[in-house]
N, C-alpha and C. Protein backbone atom coordinates (compact mmCIF):
# COMPACT_ATOMS: atom_id res chain seq x y z
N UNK A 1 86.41 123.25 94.18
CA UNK A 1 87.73 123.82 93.93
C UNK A 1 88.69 123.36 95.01
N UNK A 2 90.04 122.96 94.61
CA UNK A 2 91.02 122.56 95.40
C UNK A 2 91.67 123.72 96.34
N UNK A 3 92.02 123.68 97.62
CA UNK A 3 92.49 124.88 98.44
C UNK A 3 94.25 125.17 97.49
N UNK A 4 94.67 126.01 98.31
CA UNK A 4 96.22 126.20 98.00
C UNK A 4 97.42 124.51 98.12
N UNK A 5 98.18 124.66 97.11
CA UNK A 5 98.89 123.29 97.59
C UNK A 5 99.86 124.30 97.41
N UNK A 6 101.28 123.44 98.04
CA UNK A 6 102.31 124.06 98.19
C UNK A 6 103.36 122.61 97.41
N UNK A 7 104.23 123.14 97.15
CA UNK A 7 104.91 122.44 96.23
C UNK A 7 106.27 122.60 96.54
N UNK A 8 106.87 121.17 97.58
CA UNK A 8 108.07 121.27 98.26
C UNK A 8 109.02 120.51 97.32
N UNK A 9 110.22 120.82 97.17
CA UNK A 9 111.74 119.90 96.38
C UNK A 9 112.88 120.36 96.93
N UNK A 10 113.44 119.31 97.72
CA UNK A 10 115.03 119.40 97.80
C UNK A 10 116.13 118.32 97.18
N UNK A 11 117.11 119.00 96.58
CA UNK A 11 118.14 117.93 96.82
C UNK A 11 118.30 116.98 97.80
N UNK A 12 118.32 115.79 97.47
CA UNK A 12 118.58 114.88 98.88
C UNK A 12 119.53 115.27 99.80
N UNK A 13 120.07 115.39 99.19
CA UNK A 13 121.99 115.44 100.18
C UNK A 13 121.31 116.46 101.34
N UNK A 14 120.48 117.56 100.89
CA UNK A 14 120.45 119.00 101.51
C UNK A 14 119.06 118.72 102.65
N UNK A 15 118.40 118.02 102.15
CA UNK A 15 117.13 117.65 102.68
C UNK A 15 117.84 116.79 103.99
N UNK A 16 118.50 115.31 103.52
CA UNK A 16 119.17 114.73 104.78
C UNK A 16 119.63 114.93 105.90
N UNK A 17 120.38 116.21 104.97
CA UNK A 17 121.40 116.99 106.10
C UNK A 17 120.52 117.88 107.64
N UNK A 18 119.51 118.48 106.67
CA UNK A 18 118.45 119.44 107.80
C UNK A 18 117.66 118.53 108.38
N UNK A 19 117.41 117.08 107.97
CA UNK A 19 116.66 116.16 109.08
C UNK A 19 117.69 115.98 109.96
N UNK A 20 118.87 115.63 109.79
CA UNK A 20 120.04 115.05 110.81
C UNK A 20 120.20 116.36 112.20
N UNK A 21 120.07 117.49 111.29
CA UNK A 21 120.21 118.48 112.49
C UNK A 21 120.12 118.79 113.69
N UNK A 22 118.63 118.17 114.09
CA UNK A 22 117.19 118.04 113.20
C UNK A 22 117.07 119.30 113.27
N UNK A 23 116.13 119.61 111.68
CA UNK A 23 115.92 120.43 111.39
C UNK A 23 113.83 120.05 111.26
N UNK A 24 113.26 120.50 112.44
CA UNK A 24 111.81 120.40 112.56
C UNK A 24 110.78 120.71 111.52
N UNK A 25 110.88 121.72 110.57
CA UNK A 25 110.38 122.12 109.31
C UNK A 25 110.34 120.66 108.13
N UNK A 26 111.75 120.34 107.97
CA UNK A 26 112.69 119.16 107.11
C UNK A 26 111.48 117.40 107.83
N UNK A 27 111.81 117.85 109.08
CA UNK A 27 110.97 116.55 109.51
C UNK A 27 109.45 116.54 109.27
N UNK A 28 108.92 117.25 109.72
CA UNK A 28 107.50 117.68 109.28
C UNK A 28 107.50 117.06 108.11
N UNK A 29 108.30 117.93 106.81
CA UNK A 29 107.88 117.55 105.67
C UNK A 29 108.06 116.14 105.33
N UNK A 30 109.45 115.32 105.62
CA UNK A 30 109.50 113.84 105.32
C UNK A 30 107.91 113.25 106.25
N UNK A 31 107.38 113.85 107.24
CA UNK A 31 106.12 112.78 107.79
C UNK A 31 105.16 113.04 107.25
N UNK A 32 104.99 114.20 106.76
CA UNK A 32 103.78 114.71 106.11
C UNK A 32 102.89 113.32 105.64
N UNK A 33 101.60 113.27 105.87
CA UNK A 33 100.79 112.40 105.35
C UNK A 33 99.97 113.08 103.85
N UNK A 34 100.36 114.33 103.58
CA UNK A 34 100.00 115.26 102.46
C UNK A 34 100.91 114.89 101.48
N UNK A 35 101.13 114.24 100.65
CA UNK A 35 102.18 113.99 99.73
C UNK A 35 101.12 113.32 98.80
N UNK A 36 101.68 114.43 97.17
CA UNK A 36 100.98 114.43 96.13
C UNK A 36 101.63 113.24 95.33
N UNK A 37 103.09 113.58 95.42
CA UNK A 37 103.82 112.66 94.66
C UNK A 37 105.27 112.29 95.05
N UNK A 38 105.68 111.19 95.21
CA UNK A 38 107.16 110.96 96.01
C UNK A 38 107.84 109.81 94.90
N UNK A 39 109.30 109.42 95.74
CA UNK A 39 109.69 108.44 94.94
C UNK A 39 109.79 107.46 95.89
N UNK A 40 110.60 106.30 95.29
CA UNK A 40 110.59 105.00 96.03
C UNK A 40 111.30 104.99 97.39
N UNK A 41 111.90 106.33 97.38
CA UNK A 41 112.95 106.12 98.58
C UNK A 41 112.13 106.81 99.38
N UNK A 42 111.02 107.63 99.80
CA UNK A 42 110.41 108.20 100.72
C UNK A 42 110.36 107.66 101.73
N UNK A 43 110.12 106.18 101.95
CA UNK A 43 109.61 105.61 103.03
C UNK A 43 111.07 105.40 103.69
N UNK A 44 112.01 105.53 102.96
CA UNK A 44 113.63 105.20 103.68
C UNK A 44 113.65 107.04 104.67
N UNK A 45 113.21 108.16 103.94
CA UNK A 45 113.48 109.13 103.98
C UNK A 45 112.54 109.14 105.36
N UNK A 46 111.50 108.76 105.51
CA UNK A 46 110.21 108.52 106.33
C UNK A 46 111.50 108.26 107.95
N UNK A 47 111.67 106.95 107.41
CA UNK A 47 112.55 106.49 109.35
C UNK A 47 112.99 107.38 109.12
N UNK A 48 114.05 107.69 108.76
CA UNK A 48 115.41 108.67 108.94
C UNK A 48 114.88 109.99 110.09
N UNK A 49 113.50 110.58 109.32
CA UNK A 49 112.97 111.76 109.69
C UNK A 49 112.60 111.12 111.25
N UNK A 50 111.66 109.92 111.65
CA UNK A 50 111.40 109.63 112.66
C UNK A 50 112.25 109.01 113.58
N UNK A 51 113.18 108.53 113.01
CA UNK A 51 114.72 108.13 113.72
C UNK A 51 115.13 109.62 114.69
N UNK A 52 115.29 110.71 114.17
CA UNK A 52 115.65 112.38 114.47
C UNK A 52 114.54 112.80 115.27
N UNK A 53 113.54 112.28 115.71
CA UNK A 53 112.55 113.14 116.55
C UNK A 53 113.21 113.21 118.52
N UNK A 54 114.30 114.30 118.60
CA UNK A 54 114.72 114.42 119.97
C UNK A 54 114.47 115.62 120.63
N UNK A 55 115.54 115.71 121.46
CA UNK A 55 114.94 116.69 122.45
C UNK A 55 115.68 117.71 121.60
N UNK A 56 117.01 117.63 120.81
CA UNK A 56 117.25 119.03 120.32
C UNK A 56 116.44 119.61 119.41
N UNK A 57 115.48 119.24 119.27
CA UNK A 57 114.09 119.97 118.28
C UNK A 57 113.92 121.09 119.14
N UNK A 58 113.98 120.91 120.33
CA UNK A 58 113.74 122.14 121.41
C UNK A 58 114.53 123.54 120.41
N UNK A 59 115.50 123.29 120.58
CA UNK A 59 116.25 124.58 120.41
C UNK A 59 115.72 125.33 118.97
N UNK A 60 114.84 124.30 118.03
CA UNK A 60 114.89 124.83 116.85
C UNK A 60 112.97 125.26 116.67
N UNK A 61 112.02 124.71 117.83
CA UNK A 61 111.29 125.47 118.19
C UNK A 61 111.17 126.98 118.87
N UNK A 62 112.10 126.75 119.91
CA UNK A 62 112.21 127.86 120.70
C UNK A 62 112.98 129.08 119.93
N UNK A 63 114.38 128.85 119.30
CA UNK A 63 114.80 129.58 118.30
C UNK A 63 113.96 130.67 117.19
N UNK A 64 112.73 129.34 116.79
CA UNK A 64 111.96 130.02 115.39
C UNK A 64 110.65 130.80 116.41
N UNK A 65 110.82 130.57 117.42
CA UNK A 65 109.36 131.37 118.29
C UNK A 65 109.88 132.83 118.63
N UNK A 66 111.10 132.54 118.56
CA UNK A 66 111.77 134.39 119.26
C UNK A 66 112.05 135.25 118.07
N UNK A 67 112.81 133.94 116.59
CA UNK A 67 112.57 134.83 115.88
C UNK A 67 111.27 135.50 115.34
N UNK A 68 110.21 134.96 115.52
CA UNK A 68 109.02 135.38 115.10
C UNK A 68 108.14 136.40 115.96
N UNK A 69 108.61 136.23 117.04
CA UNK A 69 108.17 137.35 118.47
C UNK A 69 108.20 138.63 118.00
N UNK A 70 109.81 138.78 117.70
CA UNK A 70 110.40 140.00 117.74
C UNK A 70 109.40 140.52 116.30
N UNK A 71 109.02 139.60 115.56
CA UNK A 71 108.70 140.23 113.82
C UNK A 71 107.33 140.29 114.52
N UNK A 72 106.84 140.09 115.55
CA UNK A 72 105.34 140.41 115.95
C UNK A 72 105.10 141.64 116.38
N UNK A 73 106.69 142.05 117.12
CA UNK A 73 106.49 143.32 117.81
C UNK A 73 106.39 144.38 116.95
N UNK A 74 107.78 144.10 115.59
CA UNK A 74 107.30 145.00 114.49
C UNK A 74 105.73 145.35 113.64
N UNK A 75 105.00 143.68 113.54
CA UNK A 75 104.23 144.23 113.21
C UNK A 75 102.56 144.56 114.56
N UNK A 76 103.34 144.63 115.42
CA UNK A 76 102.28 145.03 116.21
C UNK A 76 101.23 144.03 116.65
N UNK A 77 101.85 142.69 116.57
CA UNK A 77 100.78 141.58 116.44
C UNK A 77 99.60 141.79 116.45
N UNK A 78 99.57 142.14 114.84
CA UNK A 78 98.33 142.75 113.54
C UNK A 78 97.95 141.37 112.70
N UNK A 79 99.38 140.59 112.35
CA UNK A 79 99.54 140.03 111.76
C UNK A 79 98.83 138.04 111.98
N UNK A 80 97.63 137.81 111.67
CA UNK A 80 97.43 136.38 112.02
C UNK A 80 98.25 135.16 111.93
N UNK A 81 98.71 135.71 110.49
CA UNK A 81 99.57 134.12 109.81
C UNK A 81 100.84 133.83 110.94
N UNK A 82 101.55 135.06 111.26
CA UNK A 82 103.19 135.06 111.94
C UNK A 82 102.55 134.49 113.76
N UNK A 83 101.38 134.93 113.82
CA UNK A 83 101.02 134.45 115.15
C UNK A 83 100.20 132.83 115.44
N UNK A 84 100.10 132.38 114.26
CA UNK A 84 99.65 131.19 113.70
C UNK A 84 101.10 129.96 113.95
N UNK A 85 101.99 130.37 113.20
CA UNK A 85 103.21 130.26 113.20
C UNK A 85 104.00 129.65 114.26
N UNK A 86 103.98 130.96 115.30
CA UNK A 86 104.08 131.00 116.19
C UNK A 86 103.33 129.74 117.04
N UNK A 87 102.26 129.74 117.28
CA UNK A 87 101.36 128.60 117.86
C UNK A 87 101.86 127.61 117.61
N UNK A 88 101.93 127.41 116.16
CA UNK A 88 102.10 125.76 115.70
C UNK A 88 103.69 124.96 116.21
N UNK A 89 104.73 126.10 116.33
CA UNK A 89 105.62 125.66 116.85
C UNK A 89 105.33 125.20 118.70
N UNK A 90 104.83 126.54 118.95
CA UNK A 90 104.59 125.63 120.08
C UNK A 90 103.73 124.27 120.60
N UNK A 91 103.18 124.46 120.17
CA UNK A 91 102.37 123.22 120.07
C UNK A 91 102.97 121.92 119.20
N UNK A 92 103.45 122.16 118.56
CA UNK A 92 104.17 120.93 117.46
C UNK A 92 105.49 120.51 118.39
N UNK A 93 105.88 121.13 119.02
CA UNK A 93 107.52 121.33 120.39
C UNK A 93 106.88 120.55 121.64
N UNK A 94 105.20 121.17 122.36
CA UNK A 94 104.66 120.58 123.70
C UNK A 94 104.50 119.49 123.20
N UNK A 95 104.16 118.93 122.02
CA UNK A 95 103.24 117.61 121.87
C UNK A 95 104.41 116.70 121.92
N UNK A 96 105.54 117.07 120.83
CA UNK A 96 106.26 116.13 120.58
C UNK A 96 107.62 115.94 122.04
N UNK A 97 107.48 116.96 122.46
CA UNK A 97 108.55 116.39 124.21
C UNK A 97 107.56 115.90 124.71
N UNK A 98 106.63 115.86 125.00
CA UNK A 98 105.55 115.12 126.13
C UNK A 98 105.04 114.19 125.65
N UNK A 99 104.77 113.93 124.56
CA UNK A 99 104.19 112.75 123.84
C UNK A 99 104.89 111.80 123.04
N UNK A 100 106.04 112.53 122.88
CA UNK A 100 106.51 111.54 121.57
C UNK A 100 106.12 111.17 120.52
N UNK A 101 105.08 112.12 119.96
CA UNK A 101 104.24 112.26 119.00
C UNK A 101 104.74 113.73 118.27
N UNK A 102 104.67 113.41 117.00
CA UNK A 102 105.33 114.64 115.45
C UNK A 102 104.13 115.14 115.17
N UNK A 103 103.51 116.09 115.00
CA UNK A 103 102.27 116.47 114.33
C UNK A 103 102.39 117.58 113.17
N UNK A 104 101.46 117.71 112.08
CA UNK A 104 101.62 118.83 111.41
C UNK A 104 100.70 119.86 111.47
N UNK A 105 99.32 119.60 111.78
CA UNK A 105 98.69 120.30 112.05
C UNK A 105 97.54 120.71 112.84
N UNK A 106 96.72 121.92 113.02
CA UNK A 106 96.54 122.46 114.61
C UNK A 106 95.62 121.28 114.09
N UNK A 107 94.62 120.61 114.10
CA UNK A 107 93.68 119.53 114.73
C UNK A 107 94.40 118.40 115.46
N UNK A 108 95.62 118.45 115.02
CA UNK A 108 96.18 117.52 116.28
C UNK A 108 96.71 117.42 117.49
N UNK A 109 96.65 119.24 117.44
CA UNK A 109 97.04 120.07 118.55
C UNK A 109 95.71 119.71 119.50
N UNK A 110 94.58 119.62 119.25
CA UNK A 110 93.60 119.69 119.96
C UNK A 110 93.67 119.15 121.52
N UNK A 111 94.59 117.93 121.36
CA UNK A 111 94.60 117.19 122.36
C UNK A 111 95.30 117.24 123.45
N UNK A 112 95.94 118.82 123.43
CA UNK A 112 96.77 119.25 124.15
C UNK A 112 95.93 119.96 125.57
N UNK A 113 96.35 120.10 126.94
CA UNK A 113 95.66 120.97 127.47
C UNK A 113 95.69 122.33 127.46
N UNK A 114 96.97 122.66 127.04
CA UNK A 114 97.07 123.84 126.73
C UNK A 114 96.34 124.84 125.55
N UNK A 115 95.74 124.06 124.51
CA UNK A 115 95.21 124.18 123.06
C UNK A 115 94.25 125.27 123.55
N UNK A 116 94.29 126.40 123.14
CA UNK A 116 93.12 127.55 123.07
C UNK A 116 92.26 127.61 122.04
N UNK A 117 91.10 126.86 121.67
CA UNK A 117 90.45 126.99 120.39
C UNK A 117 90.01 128.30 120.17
N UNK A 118 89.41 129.46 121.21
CA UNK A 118 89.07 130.53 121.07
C UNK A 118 90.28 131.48 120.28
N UNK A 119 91.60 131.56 121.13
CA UNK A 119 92.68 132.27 119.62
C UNK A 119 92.80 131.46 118.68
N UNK A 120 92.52 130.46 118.55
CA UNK A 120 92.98 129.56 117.22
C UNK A 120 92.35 129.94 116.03
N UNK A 121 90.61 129.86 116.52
CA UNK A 121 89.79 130.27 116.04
C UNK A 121 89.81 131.78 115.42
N UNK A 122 90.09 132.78 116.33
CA UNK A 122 90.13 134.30 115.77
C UNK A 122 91.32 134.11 115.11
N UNK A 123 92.14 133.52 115.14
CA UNK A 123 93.47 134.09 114.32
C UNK A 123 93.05 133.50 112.94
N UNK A 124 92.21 132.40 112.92
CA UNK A 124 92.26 131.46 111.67
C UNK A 124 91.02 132.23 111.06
N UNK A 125 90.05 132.77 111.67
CA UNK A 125 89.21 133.80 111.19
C UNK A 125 90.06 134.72 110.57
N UNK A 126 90.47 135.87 111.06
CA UNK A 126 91.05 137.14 110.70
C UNK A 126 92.24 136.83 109.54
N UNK A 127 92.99 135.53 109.32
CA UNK A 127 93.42 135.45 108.18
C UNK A 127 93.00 134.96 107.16
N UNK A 128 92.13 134.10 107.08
CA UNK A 128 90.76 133.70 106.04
C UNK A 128 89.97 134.91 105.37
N UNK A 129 89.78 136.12 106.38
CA UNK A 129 89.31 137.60 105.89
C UNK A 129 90.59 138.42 106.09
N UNK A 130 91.70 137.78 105.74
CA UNK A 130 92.62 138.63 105.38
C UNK A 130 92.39 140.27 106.25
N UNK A 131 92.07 140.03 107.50
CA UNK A 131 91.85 141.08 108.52
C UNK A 131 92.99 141.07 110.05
N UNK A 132 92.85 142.12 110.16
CA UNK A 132 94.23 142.18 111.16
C UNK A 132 93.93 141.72 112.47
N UNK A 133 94.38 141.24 113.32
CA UNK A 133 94.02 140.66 114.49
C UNK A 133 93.25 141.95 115.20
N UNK A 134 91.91 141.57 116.25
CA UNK A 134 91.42 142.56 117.17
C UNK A 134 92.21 142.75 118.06
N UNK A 135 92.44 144.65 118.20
CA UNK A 135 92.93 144.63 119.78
C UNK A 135 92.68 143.65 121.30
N UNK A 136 91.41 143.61 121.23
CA UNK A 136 91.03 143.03 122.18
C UNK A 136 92.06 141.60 122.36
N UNK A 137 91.97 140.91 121.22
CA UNK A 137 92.86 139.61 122.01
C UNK A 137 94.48 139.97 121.82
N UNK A 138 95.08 140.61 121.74
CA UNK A 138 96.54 141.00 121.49
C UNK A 138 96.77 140.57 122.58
N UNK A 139 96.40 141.35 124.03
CA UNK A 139 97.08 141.22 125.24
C UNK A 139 97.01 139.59 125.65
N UNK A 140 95.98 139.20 125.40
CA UNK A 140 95.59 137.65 125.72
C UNK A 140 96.79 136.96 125.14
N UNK A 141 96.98 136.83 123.74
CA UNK A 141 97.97 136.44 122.71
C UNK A 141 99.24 136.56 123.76
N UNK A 142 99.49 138.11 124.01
CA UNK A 142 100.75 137.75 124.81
C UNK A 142 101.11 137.29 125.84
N UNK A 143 100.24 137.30 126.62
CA UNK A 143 100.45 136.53 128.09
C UNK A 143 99.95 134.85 128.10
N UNK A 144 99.22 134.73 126.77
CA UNK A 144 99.33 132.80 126.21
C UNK A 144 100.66 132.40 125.83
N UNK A 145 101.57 133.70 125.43
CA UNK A 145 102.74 132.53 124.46
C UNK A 145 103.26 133.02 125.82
N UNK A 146 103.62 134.21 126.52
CA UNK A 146 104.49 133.88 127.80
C UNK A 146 104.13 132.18 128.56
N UNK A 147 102.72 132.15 128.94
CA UNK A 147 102.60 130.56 129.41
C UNK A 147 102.82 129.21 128.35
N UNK A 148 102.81 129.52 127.14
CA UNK A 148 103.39 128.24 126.39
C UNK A 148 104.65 128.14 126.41
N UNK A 149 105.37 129.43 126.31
CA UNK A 149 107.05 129.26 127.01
C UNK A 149 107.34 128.45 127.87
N UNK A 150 106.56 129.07 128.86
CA UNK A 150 106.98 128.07 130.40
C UNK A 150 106.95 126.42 129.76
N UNK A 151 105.64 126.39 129.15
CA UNK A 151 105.32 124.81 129.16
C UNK A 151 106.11 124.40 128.20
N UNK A 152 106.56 125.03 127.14
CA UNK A 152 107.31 124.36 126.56
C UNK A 152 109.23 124.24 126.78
N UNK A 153 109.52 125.25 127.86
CA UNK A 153 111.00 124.87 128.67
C UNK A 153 110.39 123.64 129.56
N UNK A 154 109.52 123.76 130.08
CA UNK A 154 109.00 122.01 131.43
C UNK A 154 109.06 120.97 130.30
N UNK A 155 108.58 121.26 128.92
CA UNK A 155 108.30 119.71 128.14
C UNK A 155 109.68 119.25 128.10
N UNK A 156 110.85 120.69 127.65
CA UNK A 156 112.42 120.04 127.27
C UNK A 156 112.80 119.55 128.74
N UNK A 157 112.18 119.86 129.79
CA UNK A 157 113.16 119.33 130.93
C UNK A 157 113.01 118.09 131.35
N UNK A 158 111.31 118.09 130.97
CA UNK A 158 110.43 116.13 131.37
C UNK A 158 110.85 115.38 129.97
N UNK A 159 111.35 115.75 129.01
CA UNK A 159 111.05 114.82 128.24
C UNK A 159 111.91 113.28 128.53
N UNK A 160 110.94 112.51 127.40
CA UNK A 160 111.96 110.83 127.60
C UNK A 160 112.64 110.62 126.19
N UNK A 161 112.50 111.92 125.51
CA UNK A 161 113.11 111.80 124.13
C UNK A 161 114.48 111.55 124.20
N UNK A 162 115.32 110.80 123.25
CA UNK A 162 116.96 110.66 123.09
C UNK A 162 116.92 112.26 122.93
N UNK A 163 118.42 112.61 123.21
CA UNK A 163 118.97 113.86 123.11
C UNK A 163 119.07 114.29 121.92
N UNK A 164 119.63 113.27 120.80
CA UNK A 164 120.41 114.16 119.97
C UNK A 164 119.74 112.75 118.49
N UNK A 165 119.38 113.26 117.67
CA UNK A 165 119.17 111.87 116.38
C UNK A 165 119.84 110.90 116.55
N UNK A 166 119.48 109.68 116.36
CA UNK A 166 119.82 108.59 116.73
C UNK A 166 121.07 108.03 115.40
N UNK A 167 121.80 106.63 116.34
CA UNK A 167 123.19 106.79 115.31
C UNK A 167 122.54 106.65 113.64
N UNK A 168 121.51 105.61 114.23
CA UNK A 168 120.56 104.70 113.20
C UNK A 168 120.17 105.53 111.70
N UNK A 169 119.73 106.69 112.88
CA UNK A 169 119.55 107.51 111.55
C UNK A 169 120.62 107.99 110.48
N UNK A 170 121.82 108.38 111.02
CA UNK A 170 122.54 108.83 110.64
C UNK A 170 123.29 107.25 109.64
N UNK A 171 123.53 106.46 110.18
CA UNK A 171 123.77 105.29 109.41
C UNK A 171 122.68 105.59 108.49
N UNK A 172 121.75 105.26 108.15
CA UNK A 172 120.92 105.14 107.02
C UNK A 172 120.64 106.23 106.13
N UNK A 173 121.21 107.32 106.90
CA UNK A 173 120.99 108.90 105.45
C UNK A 173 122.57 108.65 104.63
N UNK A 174 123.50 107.83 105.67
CA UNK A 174 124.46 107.96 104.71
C UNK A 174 124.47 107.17 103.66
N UNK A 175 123.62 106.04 103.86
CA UNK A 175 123.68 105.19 102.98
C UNK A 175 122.65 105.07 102.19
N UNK A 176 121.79 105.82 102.12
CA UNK A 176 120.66 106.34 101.01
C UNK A 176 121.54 107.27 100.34
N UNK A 177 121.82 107.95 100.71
CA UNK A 177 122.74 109.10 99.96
C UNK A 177 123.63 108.46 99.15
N UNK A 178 124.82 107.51 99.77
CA UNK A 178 125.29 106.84 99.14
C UNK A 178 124.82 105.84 97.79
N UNK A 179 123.54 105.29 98.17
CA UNK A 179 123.18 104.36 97.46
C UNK A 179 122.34 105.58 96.17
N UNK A 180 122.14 106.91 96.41
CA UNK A 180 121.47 107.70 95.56
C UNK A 180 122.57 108.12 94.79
N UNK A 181 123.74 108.68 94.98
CA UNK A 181 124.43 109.32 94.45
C UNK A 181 125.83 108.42 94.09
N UNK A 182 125.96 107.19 94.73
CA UNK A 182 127.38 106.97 93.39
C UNK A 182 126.55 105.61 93.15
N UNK A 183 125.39 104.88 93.67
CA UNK A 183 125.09 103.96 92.84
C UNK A 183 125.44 102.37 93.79
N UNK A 184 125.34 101.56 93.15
CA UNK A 184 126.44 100.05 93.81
C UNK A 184 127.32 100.53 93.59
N UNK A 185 128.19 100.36 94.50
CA UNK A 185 129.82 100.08 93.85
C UNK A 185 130.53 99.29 93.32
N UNK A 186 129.22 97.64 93.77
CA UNK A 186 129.85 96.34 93.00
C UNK A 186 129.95 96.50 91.49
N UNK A 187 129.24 97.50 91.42
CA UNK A 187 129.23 97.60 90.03
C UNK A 187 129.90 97.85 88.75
N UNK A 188 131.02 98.92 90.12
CA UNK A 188 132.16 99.71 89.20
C UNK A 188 132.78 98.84 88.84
C-alpha cells in the first residue's frame, strides 16, 4: 500500500511570486525530488526556486518557528506533528545558511551536528501512534529549540548566502510568466 501523497497546485503567477519572496515552503516545493507529475516548464521553475536560496529565508524560518511556539504553548507541547514542524524548519534554515544546501526532509537533516535522533525519533513515534508527546521529553524539547535558536541566529550571521534572490531569478520568473501568459509576442 502507498503512504499518504499530498497533492500540491498553484497558479504560476502566485507560485513565482512566493519563490521571489522567498517564500521557503514555495521553494521546497519547486525542489522537491517527489514529483508525481509536472509540466515542461518545471525545470525553468527548478532555477528560479534555486536562484532564491538566501539569507532572507532566515526571516521566514524564524517567523514560522514563533508562530508555531506560541501554538505549542496552547497545546501544551502534546502535540508531535506542530513540534515536528517546528524541527524541520530549523533544521531546513541551519543546513541551508551553513551549507548552502535546500533539503526537504529530516534524513537529510542527519548530517547536521545539531540533529537529535532521540526527539526525532519519539516525536515520529508518538505521531505514527497518533499519541501525545511524553512528559518526560517536553522540558528537553524546550531547552533543544532554545539551542537551535541560538544556532540558527549564528547560521544567519556566518552565512555566505546572497542576501536577497538573485536579479537572475527574478529576470527569468518574469519571463516564464511572460512567455506562460501572453504567449510570443512575435506572434501578435
Amino acid at each position: 500500500m502507498f503512504g499518504k501523497c499530498d497533492f500540491v497546485s498553484f497558479e504560476l503567477g502566485k507560485f513565482l511570486r512566493e519563490i521571489l519572496k522567498p517564500n521557503a515552503n514555495f521553494i521546497e516545493i519547486a525542489l522537491s525530488d517527489k514529483v508525481l507529475y509536472s509540466s515542461k516548464y518545471h525545470e525553468d521553475v527548478k532555477e528560479i526556486a534555486y536562484n532564491c536560496i538566501c539569507k532572507k529565508l532566515y526571516h521566514h524560518w524564524k517567523g514560522f518557528v514563533s508562530h508555531l511556539k506560541k501554538l505549542c504553548e496552547k497545546e501544551s507541547y502534546n502535540n508531535p506533528k506542530t513540534l515536528l514542524y517546528i524541527l524541520k524548519a530549523y533544521y531546513q534554515g541551519i543546513l541551508c545558511l551553513d551549507r548552502e544546501e535546500f533539503k526537504p526532509d529530516f534524513s537529510s537533516f542527519r548530517c547536521l551536528d545539531c540533529y537529535d535522533e532521540d526527539i526525532v525519533s519519539h516525536l515520529f513515534e508518538c505521531k505514527v501512534n497518533k499519541k501525545p508527546v511524553d512528559d518526560s521529553y517536553k522540558e528537553k524539547i524546550k531547552s533543544y529549540f532554545y539551542e537551535l535558536d541560538v544556532l540558527l541566529d549564528e547560521s544567519y550571521k556566518n552565512s555566505n548566502l546572497i542576501d536577497e534572490p538573485s536579479k537572475t531569478a527574478k529576470i527569468k520568473a518574469i519571463e516564464l510568466y511572460k512567455k506562460l501568459y501572453f504567449g510570443d509576442v512575435r506572434e501578435w
